[in-house]
C-alpha atoms as a PDB file:
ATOM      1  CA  UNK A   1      11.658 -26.131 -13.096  1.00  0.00           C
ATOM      2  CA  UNK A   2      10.444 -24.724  -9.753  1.00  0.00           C
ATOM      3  CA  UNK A   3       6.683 -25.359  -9.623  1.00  0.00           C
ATOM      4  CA  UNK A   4       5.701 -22.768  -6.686  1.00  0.00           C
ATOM      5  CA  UNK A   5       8.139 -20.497  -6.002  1.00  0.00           C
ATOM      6  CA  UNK A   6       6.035 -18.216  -4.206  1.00  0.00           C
ATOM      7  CA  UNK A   7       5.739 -20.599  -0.956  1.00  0.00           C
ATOM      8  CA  UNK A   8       7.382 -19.330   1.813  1.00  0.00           C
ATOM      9  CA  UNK A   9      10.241 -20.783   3.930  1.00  0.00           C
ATOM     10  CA  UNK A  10       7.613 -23.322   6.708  1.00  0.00           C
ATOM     11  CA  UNK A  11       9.922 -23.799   9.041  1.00  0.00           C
ATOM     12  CA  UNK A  12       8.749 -24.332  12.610  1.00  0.00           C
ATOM     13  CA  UNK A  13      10.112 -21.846  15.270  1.00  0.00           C
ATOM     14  CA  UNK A  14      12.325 -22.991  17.965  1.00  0.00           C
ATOM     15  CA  UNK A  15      10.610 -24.151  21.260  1.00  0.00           C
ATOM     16  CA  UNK A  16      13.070 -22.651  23.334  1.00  0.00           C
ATOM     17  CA  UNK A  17      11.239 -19.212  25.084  1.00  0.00           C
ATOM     18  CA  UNK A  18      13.286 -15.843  24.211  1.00  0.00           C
ATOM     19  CA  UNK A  19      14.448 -13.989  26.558  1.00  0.00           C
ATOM     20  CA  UNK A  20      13.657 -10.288  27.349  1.00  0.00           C
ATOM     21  CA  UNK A  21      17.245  -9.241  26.032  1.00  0.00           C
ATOM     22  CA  UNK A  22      16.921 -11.354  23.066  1.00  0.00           C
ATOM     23  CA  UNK A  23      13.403  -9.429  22.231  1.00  0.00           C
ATOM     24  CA  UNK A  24      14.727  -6.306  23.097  1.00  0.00           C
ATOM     25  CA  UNK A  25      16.026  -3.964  20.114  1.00  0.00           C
ATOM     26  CA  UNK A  26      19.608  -3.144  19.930  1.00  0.00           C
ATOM     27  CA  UNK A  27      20.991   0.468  20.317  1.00  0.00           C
ATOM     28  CA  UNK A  28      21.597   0.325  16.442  1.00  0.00           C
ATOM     29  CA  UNK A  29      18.032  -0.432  15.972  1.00  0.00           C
ATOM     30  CA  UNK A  30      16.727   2.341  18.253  1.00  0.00           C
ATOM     31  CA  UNK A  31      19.566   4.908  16.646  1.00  0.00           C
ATOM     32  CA  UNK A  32      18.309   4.210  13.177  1.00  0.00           C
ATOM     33  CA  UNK A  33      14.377   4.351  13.867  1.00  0.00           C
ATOM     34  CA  UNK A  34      15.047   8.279  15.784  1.00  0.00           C
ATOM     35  CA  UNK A  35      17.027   9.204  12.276  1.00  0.00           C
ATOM     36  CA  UNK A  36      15.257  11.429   9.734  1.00  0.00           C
ATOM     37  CA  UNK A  37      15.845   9.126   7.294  1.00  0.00           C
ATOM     38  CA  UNK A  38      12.025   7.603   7.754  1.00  0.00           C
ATOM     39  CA  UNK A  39       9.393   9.510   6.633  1.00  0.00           C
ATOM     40  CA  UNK A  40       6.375  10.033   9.341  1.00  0.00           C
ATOM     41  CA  UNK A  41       3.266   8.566   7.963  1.00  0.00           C
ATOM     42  CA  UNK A  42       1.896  12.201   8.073  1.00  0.00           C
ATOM     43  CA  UNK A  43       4.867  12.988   5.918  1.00  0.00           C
ATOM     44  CA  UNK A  44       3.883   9.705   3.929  1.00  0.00           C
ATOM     45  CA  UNK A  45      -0.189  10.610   3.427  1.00  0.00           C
ATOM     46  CA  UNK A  46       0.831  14.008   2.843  1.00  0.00           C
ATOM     47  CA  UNK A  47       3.063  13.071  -0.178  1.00  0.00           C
ATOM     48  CA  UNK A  48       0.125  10.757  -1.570  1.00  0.00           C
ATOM     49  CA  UNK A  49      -2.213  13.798  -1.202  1.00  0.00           C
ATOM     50  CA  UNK A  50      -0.097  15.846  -2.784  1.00  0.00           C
ATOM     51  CA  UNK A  51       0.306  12.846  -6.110  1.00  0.00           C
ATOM     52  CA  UNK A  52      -3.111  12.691  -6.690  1.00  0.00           C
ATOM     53  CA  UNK A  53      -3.697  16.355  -6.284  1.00  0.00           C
ATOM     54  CA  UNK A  54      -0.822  16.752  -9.249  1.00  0.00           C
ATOM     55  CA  UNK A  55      -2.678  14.268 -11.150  1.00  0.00           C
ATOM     56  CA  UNK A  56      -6.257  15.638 -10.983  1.00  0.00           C
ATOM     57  CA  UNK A  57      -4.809  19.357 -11.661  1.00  0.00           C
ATOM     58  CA  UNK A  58      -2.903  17.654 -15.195  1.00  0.00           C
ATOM     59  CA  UNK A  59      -6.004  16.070 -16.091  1.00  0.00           C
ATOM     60  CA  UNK A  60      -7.781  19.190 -15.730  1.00  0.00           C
ATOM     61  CA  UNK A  61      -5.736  21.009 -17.881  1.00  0.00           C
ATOM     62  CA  UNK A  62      -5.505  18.670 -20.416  1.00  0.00           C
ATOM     63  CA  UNK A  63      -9.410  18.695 -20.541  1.00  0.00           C
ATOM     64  CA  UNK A  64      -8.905  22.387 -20.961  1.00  0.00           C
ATOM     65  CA  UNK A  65      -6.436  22.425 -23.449  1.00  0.00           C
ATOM     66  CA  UNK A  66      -8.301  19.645 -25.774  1.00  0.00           C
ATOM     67  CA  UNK A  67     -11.641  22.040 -24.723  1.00  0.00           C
ATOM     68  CA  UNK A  68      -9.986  25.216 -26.224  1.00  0.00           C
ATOM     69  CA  UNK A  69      -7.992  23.276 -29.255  1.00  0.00           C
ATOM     70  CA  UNK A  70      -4.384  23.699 -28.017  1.00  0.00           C
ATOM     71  CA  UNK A  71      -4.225  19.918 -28.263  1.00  0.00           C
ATOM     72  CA  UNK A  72      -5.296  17.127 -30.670  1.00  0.00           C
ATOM     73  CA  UNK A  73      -3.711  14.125 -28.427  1.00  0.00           C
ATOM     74  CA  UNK A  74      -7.017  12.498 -27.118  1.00  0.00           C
ATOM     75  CA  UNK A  75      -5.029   9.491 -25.796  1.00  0.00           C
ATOM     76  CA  UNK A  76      -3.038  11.361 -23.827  1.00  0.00           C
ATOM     77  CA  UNK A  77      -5.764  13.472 -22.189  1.00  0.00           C
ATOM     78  CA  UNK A  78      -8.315   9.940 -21.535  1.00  0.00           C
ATOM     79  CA  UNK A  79      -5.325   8.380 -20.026  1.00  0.00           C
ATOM     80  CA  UNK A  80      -4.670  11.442 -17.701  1.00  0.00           C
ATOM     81  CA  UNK A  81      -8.586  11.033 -16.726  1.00  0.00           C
ATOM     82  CA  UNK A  82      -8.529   8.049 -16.206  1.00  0.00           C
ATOM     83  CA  UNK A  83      -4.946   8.133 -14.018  1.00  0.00           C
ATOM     84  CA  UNK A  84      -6.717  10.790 -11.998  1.00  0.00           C
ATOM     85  CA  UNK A  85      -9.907   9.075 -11.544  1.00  0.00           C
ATOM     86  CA  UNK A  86      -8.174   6.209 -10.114  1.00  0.00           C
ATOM     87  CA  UNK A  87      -5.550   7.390  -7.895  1.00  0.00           C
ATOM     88  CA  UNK A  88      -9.254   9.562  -5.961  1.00  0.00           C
ATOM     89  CA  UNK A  89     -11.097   6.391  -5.937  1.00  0.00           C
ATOM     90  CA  UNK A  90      -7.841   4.771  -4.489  1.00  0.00           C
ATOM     91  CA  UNK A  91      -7.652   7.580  -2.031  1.00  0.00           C
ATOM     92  CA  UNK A  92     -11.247   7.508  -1.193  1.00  0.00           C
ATOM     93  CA  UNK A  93     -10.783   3.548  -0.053  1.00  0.00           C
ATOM     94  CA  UNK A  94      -7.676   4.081   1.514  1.00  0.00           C
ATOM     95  CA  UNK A  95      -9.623   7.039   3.621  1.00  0.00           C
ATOM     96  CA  UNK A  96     -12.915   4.095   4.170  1.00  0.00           C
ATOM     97  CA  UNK A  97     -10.071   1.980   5.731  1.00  0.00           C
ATOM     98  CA  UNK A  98      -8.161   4.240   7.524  1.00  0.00           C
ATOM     99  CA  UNK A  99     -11.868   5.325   8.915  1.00  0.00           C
ATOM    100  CA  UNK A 100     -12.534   2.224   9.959  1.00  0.00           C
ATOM    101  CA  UNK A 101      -9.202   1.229  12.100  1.00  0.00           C
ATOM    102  CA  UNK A 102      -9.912   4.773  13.790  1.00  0.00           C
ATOM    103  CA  UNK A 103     -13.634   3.746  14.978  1.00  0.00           C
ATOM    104  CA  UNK A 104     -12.408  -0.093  15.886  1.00  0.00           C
ATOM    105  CA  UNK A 105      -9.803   1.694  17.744  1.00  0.00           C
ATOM    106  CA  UNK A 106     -11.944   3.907  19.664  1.00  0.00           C
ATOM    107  CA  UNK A 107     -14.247   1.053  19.952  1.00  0.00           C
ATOM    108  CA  UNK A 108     -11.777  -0.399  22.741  1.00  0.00           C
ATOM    109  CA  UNK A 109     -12.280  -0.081  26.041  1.00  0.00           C
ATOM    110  CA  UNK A 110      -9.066  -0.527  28.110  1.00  0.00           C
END
C-alpha cells in the first residue's frame, strides 16, 4: 500500500553548472513553439469568454422557457443557473488576478 503517493520525486540537482548550450533550446523545440498548433492566450481567453457567454445565454433561455411554460424540468434549468453563475464569478476572479499581475507589472521600474 503506497501511503503518499502524491510526493514528488526530491532528488537533489547536480552541482555541476550547465552550460549555455545545454540551457539553450534545440531547433526542434523552437520549430514546435512557432507551429500553429498552440493556441495564443488571446486565442485561449477568447475561447473561455466565449464558454461562459454560451452558458449564461442557455441559462437565459431556459429561465424563459420555464417563464412562458415550454418546460416543466426545474432541475435542469437551476443547474444551468447555477453553471452560469459560476463559470462569471470564475471569470470575474480570473479578471481580479489577471488585474493584479498587470499593475505589479507596471509597478516595475527597470
Amino acid at each position: 500500500m503506497d501511503v503518499n503517493p502524491i510526493v514528488p520525486d526530491l532528488t537533489l540537482p547536480s552541482t555541476e553548472t550547465p552550460t549555455i548550450t545545454q540551457l539553450a533550446p534545440s531547433n526542434s523545440a523552437q520549430t514546435a513553439n512557432s507551429t500553429d498548433d498552440v493556441p495564443s492566450f488571446k486565442d485561449s481567453v477568447m475561447g473561455l469568454l466565449s464558454d461562459v457567454n454560451t452558458k449564461l445565454e442557455d441559462s437565459d433561455q431556459n429561465v424563459r422557457d420555464l417563464a412562458m411554460g415550454k418546460t416543466n424540468n426545474l432541475d435542469k434549468v437551476v443547474t444551468s443557473v447555477e453553471e452560469a453563475n459560476l463559470a462569471l464569478e470564475y471569470t470575474i476572479a480570473i479578471r481580479g488576478k489577471l488585474l493584479d499581475a498587470y499593475n505589479e507589472v507596471a509597478r516595475i521600474t527597470v
